[in-house]
C-alpha atoms as a PDB file:
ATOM      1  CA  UNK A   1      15.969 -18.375  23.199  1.00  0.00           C
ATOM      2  CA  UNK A   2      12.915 -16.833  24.506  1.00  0.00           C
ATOM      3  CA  UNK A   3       9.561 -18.750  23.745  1.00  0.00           C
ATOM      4  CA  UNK A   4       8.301 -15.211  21.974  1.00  0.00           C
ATOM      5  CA  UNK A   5      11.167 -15.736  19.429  1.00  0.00           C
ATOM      6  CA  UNK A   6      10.290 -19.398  19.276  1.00  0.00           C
ATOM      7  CA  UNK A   7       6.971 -18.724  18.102  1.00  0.00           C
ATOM      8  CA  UNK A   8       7.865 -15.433  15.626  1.00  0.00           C
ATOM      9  CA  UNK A   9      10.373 -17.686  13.801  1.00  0.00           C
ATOM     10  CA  UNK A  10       7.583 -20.775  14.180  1.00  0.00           C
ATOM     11  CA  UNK A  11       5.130 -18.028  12.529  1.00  0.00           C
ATOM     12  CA  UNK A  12       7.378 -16.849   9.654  1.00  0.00           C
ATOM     13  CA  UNK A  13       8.388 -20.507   8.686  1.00  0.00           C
ATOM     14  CA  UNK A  14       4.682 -21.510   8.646  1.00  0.00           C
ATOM     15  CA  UNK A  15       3.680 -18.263   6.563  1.00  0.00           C
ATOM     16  CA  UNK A  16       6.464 -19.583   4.008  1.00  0.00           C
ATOM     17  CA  UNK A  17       4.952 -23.149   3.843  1.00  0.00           C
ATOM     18  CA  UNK A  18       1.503 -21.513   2.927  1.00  0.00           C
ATOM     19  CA  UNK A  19       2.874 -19.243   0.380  1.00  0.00           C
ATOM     20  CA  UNK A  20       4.695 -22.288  -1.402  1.00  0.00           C
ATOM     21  CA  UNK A  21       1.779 -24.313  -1.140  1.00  0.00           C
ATOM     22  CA  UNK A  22      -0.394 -22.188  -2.539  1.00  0.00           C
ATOM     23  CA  UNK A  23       1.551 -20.049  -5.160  1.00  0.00           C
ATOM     24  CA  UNK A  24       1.278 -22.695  -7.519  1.00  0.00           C
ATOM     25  CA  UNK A  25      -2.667 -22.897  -7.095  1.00  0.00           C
ATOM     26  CA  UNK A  26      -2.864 -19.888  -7.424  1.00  0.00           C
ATOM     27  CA  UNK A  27      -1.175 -19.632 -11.180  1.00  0.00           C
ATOM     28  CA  UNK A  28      -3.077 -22.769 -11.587  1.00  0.00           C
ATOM     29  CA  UNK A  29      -6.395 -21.098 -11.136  1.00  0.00           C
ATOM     30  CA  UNK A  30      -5.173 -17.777 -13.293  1.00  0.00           C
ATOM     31  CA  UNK A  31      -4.245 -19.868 -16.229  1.00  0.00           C
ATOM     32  CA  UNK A  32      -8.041 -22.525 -16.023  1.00  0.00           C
ATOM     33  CA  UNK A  33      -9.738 -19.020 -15.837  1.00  0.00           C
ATOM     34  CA  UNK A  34      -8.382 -17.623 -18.769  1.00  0.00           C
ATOM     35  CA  UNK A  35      -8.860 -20.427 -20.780  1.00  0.00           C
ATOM     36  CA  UNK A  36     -12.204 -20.325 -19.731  1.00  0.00           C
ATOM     37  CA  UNK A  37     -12.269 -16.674 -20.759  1.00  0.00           C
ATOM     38  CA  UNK A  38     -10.885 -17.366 -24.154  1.00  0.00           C
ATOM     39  CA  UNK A  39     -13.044 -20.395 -24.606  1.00  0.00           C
ATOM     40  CA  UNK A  40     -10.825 -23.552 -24.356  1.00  0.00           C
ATOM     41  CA  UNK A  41     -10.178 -26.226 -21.937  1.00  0.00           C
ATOM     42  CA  UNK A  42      -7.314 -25.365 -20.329  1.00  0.00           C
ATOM     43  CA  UNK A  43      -4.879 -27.193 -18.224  1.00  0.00           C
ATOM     44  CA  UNK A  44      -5.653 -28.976 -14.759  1.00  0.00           C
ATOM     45  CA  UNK A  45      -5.509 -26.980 -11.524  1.00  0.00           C
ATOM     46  CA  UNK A  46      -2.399 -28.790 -10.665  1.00  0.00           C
ATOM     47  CA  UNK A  47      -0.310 -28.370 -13.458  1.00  0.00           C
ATOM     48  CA  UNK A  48       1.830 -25.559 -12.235  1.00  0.00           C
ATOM     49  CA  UNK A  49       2.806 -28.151  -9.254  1.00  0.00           C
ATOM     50  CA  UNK A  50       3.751 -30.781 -12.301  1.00  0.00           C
ATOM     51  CA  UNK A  51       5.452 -28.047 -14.250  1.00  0.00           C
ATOM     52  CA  UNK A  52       7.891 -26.920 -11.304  1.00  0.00           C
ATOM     53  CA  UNK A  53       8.521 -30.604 -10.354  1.00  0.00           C
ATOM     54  CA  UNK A  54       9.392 -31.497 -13.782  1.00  0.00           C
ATOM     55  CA  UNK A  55      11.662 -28.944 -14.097  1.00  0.00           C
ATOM     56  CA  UNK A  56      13.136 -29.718 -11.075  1.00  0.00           C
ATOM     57  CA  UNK A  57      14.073 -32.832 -11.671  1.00  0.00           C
ATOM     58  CA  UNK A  58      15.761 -31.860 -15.232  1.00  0.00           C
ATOM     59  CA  UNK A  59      19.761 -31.675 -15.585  1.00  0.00           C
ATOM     60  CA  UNK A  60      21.281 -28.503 -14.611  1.00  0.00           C
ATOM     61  CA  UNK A  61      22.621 -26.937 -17.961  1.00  0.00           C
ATOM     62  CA  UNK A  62      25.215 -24.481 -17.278  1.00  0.00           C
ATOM     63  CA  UNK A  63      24.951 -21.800 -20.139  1.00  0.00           C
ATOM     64  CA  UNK A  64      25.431 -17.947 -20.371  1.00  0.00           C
ATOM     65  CA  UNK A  65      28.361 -16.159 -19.503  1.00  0.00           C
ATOM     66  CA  UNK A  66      28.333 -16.316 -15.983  1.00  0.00           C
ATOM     67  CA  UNK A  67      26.705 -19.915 -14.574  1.00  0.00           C
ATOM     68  CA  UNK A  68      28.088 -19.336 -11.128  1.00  0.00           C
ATOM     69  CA  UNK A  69      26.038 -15.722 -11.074  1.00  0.00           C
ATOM     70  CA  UNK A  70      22.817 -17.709 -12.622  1.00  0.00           C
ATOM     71  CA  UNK A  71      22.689 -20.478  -9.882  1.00  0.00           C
ATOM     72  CA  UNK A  72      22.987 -17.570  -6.950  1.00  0.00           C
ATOM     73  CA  UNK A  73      20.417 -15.465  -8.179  1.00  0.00           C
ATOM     74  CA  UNK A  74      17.908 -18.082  -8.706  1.00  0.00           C
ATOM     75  CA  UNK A  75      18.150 -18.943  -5.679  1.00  0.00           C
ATOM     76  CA  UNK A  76      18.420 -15.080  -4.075  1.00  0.00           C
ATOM     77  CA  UNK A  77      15.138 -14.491  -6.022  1.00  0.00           C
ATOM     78  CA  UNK A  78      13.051 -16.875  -4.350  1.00  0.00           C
ATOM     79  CA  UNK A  79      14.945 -16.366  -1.260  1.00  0.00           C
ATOM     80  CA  UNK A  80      14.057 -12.635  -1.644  1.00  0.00           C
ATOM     81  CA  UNK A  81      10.195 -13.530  -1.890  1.00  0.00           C
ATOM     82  CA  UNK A  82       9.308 -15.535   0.676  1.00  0.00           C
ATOM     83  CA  UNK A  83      11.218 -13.356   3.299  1.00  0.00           C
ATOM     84  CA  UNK A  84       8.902 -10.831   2.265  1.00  0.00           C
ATOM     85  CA  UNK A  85       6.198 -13.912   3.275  1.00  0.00           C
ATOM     86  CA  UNK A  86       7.724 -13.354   6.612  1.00  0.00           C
ATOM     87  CA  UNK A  87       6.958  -9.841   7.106  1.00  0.00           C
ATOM     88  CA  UNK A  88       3.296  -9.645   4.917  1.00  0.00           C
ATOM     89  CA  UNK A  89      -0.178 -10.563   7.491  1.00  0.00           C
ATOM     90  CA  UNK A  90      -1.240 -14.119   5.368  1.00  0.00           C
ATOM     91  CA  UNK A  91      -4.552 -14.191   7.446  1.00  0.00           C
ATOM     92  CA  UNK A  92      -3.142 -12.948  10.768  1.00  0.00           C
ATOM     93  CA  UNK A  93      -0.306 -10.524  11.522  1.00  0.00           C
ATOM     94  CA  UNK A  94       2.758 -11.342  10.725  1.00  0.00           C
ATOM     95  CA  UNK A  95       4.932 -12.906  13.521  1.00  0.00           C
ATOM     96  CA  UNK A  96       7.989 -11.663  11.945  1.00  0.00           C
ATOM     97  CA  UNK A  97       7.330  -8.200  11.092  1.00  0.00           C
ATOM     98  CA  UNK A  98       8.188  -6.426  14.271  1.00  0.00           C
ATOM     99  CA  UNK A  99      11.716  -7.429  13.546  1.00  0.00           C
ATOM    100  CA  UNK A 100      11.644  -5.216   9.928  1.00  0.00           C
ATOM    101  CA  UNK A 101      10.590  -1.927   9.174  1.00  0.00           C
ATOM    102  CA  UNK A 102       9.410   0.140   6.165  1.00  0.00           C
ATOM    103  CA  UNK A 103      12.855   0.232   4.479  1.00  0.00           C
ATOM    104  CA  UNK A 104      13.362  -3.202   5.031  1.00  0.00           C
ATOM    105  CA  UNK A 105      10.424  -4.032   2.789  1.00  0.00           C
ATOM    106  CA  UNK A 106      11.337  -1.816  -0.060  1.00  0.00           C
ATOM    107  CA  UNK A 107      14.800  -3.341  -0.300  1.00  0.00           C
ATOM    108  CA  UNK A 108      12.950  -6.715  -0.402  1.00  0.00           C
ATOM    109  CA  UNK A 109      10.624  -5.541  -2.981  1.00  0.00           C
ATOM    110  CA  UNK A 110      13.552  -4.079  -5.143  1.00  0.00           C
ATOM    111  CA  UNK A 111      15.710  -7.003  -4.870  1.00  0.00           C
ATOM    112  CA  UNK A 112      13.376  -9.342  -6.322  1.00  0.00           C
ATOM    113  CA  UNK A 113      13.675  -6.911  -9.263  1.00  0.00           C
ATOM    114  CA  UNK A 114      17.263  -6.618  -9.143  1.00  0.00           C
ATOM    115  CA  UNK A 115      17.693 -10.378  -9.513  1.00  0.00           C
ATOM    116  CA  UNK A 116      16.261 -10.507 -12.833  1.00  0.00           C
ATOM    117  CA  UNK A 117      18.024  -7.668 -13.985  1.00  0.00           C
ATOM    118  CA  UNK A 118      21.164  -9.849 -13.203  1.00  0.00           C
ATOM    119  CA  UNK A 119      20.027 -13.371 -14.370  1.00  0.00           C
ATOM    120  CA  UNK A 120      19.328 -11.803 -17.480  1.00  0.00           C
ATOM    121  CA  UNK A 121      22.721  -9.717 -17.801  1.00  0.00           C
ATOM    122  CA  UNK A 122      24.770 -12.856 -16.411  1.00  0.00           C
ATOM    123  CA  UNK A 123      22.890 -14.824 -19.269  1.00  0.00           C
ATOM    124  CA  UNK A 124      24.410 -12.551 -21.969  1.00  0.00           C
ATOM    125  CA  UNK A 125      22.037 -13.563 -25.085  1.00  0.00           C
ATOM    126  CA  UNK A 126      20.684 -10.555 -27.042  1.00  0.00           C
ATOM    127  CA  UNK A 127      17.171 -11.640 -25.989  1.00  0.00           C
ATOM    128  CA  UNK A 128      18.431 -11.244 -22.506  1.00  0.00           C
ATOM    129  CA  UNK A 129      19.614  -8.130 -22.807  1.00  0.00           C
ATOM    130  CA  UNK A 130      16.539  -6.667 -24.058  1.00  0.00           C
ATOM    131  CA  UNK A 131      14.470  -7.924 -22.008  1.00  0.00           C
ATOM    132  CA  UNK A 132      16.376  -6.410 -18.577  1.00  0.00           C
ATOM    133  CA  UNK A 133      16.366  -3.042 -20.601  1.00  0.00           C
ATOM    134  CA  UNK A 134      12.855  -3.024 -20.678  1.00  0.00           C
ATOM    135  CA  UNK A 135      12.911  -4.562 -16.746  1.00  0.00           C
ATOM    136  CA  UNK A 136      14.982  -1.842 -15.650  1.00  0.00           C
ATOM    137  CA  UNK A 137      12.622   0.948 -17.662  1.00  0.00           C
ATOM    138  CA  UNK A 138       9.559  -0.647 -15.488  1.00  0.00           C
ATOM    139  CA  UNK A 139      11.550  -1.040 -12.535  1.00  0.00           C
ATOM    140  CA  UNK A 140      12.143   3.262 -12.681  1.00  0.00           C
ATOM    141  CA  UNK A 141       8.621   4.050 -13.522  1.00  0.00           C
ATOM    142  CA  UNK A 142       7.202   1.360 -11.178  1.00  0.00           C
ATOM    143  CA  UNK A 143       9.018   0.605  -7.830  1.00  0.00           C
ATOM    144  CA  UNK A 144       8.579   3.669  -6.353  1.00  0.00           C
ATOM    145  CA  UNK A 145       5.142   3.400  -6.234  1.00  0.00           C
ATOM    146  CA  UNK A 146       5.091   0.687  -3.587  1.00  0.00           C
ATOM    147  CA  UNK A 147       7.776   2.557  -1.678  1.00  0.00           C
ATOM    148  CA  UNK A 148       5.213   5.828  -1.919  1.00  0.00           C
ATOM    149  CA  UNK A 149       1.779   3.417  -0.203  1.00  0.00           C
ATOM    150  CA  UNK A 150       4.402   1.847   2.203  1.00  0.00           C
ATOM    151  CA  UNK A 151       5.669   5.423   3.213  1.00  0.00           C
ATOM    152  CA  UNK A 152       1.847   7.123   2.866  1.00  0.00           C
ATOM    153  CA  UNK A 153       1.097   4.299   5.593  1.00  0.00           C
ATOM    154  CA  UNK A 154       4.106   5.084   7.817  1.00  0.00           C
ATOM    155  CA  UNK A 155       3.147   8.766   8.378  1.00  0.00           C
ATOM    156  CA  UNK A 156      -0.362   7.559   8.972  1.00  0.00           C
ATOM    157  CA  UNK A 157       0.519   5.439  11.759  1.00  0.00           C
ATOM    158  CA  UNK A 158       3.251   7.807  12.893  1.00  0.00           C
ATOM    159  CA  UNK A 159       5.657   4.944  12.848  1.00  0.00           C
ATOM    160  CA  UNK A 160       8.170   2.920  10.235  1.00  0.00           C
ATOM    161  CA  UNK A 161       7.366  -0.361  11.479  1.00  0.00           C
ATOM    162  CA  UNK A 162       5.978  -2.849   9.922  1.00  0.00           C
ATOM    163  CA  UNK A 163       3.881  -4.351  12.820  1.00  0.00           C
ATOM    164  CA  UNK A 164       2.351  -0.978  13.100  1.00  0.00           C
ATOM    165  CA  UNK A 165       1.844   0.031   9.325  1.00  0.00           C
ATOM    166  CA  UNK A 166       0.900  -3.705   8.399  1.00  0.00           C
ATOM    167  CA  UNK A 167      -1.674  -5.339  10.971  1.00  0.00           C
ATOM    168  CA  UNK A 168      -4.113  -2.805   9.757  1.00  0.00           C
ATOM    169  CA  UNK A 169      -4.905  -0.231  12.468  1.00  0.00           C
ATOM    170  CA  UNK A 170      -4.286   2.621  10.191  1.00  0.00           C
ATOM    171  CA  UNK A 171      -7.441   2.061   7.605  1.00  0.00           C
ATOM    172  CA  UNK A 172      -9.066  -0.103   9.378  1.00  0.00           C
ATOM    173  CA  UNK A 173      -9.383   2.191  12.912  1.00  0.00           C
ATOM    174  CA  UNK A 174      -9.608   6.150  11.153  1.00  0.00           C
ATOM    175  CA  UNK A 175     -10.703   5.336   8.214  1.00  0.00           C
ATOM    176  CA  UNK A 176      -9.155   5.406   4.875  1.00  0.00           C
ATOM    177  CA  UNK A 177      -7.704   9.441   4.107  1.00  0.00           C
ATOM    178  CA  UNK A 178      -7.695  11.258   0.995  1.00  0.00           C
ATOM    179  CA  UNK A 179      -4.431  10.301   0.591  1.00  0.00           C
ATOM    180  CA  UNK A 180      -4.393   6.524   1.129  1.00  0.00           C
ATOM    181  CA  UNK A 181      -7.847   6.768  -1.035  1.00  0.00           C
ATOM    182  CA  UNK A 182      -6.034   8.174  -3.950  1.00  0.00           C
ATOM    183  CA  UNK A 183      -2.832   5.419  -3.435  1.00  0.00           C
ATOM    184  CA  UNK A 184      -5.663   2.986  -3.407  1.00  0.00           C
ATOM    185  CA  UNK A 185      -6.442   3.573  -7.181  1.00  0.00           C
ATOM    186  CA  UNK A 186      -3.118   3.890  -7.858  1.00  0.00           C
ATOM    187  CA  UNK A 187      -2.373   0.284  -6.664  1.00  0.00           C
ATOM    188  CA  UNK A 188      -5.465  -0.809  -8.347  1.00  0.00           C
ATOM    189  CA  UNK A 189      -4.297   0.300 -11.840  1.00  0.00           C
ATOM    190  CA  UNK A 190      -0.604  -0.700 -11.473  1.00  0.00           C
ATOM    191  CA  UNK A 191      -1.185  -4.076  -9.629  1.00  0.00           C
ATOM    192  CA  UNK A 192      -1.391  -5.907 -12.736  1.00  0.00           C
ATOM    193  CA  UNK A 193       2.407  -4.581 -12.931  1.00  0.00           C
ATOM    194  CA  UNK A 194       3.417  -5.879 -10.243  1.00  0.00           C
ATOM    195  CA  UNK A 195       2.883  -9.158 -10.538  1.00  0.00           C
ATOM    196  CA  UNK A 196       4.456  -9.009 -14.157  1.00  0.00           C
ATOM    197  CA  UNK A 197       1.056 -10.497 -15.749  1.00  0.00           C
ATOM    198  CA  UNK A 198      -0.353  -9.329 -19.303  1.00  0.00           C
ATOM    199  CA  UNK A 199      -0.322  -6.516 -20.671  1.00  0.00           C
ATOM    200  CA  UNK A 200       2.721  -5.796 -18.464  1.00  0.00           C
ATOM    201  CA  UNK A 201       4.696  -8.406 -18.772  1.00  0.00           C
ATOM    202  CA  UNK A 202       7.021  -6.547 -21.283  1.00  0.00           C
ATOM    203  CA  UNK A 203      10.441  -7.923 -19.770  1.00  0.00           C
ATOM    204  CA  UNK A 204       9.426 -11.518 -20.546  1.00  0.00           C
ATOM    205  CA  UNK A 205       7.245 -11.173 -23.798  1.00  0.00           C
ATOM    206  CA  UNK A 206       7.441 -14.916 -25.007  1.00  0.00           C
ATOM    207  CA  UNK A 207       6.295 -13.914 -28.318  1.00  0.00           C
ATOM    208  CA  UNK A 208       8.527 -11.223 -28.822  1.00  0.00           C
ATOM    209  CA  UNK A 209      12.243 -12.190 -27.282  1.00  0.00           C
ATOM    210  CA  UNK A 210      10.990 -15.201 -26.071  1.00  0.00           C
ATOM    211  CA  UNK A 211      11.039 -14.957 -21.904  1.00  0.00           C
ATOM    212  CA  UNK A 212      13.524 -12.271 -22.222  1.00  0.00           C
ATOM    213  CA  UNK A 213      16.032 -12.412 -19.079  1.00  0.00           C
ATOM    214  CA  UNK A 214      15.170 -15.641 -18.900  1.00  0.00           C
ATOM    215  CA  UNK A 215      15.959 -16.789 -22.465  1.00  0.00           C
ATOM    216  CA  UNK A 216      19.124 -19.234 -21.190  1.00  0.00           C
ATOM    217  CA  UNK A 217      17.674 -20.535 -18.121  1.00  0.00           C
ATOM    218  CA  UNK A 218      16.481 -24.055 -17.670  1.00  0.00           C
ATOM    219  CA  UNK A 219      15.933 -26.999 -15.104  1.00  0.00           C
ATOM    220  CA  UNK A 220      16.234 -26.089 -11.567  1.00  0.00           C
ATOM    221  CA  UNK A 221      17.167 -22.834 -11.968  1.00  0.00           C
ATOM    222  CA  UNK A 222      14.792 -21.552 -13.716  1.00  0.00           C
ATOM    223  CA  UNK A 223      12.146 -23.709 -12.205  1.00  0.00           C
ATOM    224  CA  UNK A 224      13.226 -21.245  -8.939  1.00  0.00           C
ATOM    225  CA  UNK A 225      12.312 -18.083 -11.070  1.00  0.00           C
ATOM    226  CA  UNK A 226       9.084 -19.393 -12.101  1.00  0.00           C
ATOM    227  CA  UNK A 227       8.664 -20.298  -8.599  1.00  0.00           C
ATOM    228  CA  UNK A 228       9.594 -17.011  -7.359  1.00  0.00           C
ATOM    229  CA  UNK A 229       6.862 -15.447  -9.737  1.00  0.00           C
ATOM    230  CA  UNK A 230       4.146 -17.618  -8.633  1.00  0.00           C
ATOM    231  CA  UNK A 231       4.886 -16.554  -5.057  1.00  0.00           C
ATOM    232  CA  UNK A 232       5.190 -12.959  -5.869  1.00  0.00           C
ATOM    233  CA  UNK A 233       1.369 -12.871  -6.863  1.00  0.00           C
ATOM    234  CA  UNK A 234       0.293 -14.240  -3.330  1.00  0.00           C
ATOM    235  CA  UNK A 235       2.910 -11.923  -1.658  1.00  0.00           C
ATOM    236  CA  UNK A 236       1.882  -8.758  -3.107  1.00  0.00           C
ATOM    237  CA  UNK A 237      -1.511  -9.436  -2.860  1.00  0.00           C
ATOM    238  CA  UNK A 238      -1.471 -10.340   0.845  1.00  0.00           C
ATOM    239  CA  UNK A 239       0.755  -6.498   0.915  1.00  0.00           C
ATOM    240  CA  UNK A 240      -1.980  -5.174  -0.989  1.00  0.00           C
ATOM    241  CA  UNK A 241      -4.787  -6.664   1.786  1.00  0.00           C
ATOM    242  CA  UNK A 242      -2.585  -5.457   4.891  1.00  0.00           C
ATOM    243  CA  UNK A 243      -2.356  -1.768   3.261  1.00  0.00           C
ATOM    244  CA  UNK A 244      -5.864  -1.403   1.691  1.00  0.00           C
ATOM    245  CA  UNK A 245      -8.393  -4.116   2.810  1.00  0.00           C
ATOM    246  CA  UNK A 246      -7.373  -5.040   6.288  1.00  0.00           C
ATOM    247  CA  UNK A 247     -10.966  -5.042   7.282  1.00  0.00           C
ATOM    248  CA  UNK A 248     -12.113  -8.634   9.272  1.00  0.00           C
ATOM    249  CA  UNK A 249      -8.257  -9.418  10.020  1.00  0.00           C
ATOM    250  CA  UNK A 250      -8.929  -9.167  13.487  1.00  0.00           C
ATOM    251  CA  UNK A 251     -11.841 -12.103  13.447  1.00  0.00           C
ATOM    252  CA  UNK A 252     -11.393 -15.454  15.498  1.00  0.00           C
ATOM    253  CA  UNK A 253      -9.394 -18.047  13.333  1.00  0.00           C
ATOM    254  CA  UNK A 254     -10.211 -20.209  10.730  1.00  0.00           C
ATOM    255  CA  UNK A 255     -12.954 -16.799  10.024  1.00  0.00           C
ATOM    256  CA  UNK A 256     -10.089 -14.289   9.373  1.00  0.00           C
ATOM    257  CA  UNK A 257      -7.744 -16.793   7.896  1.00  0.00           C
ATOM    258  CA  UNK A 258      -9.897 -17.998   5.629  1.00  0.00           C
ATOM    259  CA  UNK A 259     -11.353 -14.085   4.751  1.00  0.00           C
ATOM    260  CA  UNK A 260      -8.122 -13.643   3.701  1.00  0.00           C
ATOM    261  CA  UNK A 261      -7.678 -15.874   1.424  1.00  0.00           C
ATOM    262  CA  UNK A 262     -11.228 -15.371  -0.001  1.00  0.00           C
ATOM    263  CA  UNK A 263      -9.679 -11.451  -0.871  1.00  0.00           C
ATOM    264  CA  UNK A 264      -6.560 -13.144  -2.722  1.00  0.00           C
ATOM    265  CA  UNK A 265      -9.087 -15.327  -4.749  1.00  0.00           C
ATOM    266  CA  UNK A 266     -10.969 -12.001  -5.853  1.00  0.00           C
ATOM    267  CA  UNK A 267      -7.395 -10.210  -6.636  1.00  0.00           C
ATOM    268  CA  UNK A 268      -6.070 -13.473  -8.537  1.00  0.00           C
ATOM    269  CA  UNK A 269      -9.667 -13.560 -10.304  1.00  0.00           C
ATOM    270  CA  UNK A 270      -9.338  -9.999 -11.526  1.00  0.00           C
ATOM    271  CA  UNK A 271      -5.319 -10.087 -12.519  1.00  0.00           C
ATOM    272  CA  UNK A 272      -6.768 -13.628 -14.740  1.00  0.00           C
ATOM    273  CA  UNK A 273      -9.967 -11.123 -16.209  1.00  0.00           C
ATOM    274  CA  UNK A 274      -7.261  -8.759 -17.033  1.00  0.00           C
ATOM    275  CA  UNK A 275      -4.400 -10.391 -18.628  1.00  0.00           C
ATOM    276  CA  UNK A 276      -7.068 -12.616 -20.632  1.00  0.00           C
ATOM    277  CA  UNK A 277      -8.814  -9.250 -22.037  1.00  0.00           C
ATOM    278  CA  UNK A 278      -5.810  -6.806 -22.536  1.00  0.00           C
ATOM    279  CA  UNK A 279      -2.969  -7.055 -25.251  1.00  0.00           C
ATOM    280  CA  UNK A 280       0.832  -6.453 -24.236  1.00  0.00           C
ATOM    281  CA  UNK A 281       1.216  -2.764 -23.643  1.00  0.00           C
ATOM    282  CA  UNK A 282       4.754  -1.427 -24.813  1.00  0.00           C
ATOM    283  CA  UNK A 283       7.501  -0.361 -23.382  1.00  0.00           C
ATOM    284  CA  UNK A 284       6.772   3.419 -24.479  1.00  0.00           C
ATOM    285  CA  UNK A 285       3.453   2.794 -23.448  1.00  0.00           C
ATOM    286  CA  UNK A 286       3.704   1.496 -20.539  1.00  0.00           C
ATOM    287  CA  UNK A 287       6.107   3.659 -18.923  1.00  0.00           C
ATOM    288  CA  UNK A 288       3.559   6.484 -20.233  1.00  0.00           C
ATOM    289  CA  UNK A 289       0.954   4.647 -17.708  1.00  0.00           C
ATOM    290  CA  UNK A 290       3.261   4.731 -15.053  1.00  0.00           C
ATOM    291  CA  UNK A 291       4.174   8.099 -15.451  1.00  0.00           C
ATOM    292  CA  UNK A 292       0.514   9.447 -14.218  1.00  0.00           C
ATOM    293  CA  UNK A 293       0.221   6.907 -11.831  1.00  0.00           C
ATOM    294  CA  UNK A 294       3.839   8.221 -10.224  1.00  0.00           C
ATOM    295  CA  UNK A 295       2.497  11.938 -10.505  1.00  0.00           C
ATOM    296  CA  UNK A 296      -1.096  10.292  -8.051  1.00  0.00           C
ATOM    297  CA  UNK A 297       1.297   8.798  -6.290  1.00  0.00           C
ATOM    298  CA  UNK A 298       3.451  11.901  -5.149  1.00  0.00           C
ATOM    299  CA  UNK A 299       0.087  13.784  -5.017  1.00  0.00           C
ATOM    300  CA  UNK A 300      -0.694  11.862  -2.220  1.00  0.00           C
ATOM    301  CA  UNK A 301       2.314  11.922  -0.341  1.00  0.00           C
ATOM    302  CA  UNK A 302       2.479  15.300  -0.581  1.00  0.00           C
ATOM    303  CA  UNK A 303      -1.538  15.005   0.976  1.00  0.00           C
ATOM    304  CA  UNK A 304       0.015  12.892   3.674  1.00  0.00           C
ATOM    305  CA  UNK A 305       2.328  14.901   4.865  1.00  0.00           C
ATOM    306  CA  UNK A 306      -0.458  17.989   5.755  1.00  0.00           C
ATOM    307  CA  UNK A 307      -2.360  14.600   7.531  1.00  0.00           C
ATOM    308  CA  UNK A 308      -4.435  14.053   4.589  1.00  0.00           C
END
């Protein structure tokens, strides 16, 4: 094993660390900052780190129709996340992503998706079931538009992989184009999506089929999905930074490290303002908003391809 692998696998374990480090800040500082918002106290920074390790340390219940399907797809979904924190720059490129490509990355994106589409069908409660109905709906309407900026960002750099597309020398060298300009505000306006935070977190709704495909799940295993949603907001934010903001990447460590982190702050800071301020959309409306935002989105493609 050359000492080039050595340090790529070195790189993507250390990028995992960070994410699981500081996914749980993270939700931490989203839920102080809305309570702020909404004028009460709130909990402590650290009480998503308390919450998981709680839950953690519960029994395993085995409920739902299929517990042997419920145990592998926690697992897969976290699993699914932080490989994606293998591929995604956290500060500096990626040391893993010139073994991926394009494709690679929207499997990884859909399959975090597809595993609570089946932890909620392998639950079997009623609640379930609705709530992957509506998951599935969003995941129609919504997926493709990540596959659309990571594709927009492959004929930009004339390649599919991810070392190329990712470590920024599209926007940050030509400038952004028309096309990547109009996928920007497309990201902008869907990224609340994304990370499944109010007013689209439809699939979950705790106040309507309380957590929806997640309804049966408790202790460990569903300590792993809330895990896996904590990291999701870090992960798709540092996606978001490689495709859109890459600018300062390239400065001397701790400067771009830390710069990079500063621009997840500002993107967890506005998901908080927004969640905090907007009611639950509904499923009709919601895939109404996602409708325009996937007619943008093929817009610009269809820009990118004439080199727009």
């Amino acid at each position: 094993m050359n000492s080039t692998l050595i340090w790529a696998i070195a790189g993507g374990l250390a990028n995992v660390a960070v994410v699981l480090l500081i996914a749980p800040l993270c939700e931490g500082v989203l839920r102080k900052v809305t309570a702020r918002l909404q004028s009460r106290q709130g909990p402590p920074l650290w009480q998503p780190y308390f919450d998981l390790l709680k839950l953690l340390g519960k029994e395993d219940i085995e409920s739902g129709e299929s517990p042997g399907v419920q145990r592998f797809v926690a697992r897969l979904a976290l699993a699914a996340v932080l490989t994606l924190a293998c591929l995604v720059p956290m500060g500096f490129p990626a040391p893993m992503n010139g073994a991926g490509d394009v494709i690679l990355l929207i499997y990884l994106l859909t399959l975090c998706g597809i595993c609570t589409l089946l932890g909620g069908l392998a639950a079997g409660s009623t609640y379930s079931l609705l709530g992957i109905g509506r998951e599935m709906m969003t995941m129609i309407a919504l997926e493709p538009l990540f596959a659309i900026a990571l594709l927009i960002g492959a004929v930009h750099a004339g390649s599919f992989r991810l070392d190329t597309v990712l470590n920024g020398s599209v926007y940050a060298t030509a400038g952004i184009p028309w096309s990547g300009l109009i996928l920007l505000v497309v990201m902008v306006l869907s990224f609340q999506a994304f990370v499944q935070k109010l007013p689209f977190d439809i699939s979950e709704a705790e106040t309507e089929i309380m957590e929806g495909p997640l309804v049966e799940y408790s202790g460990p295993k569903l300590a792993l999905f809330k895990y896996a949603q904590m990291a999701r907001l870090v992960v798709h934010s540092g996606l978001f930074i490689a495709l859109f903001v890459p600018w300062g990447s390239s400065l001397p460590f701790p400067l771009g490290w830390l710069l990079f982190w500063a621009k997840v702050l500002v993107l967890v800071l506005l998901v908080t303002a927004v969640a905090a301020t907007h009611a639950r959309y509904r499923i009709d409306q919601a895939i109404r908003y996602f409708a325009g935002l996937l007619a943008a989105a093929f817009g610009a493609l269809a820009l990118a391809g004439y080199g727009y």
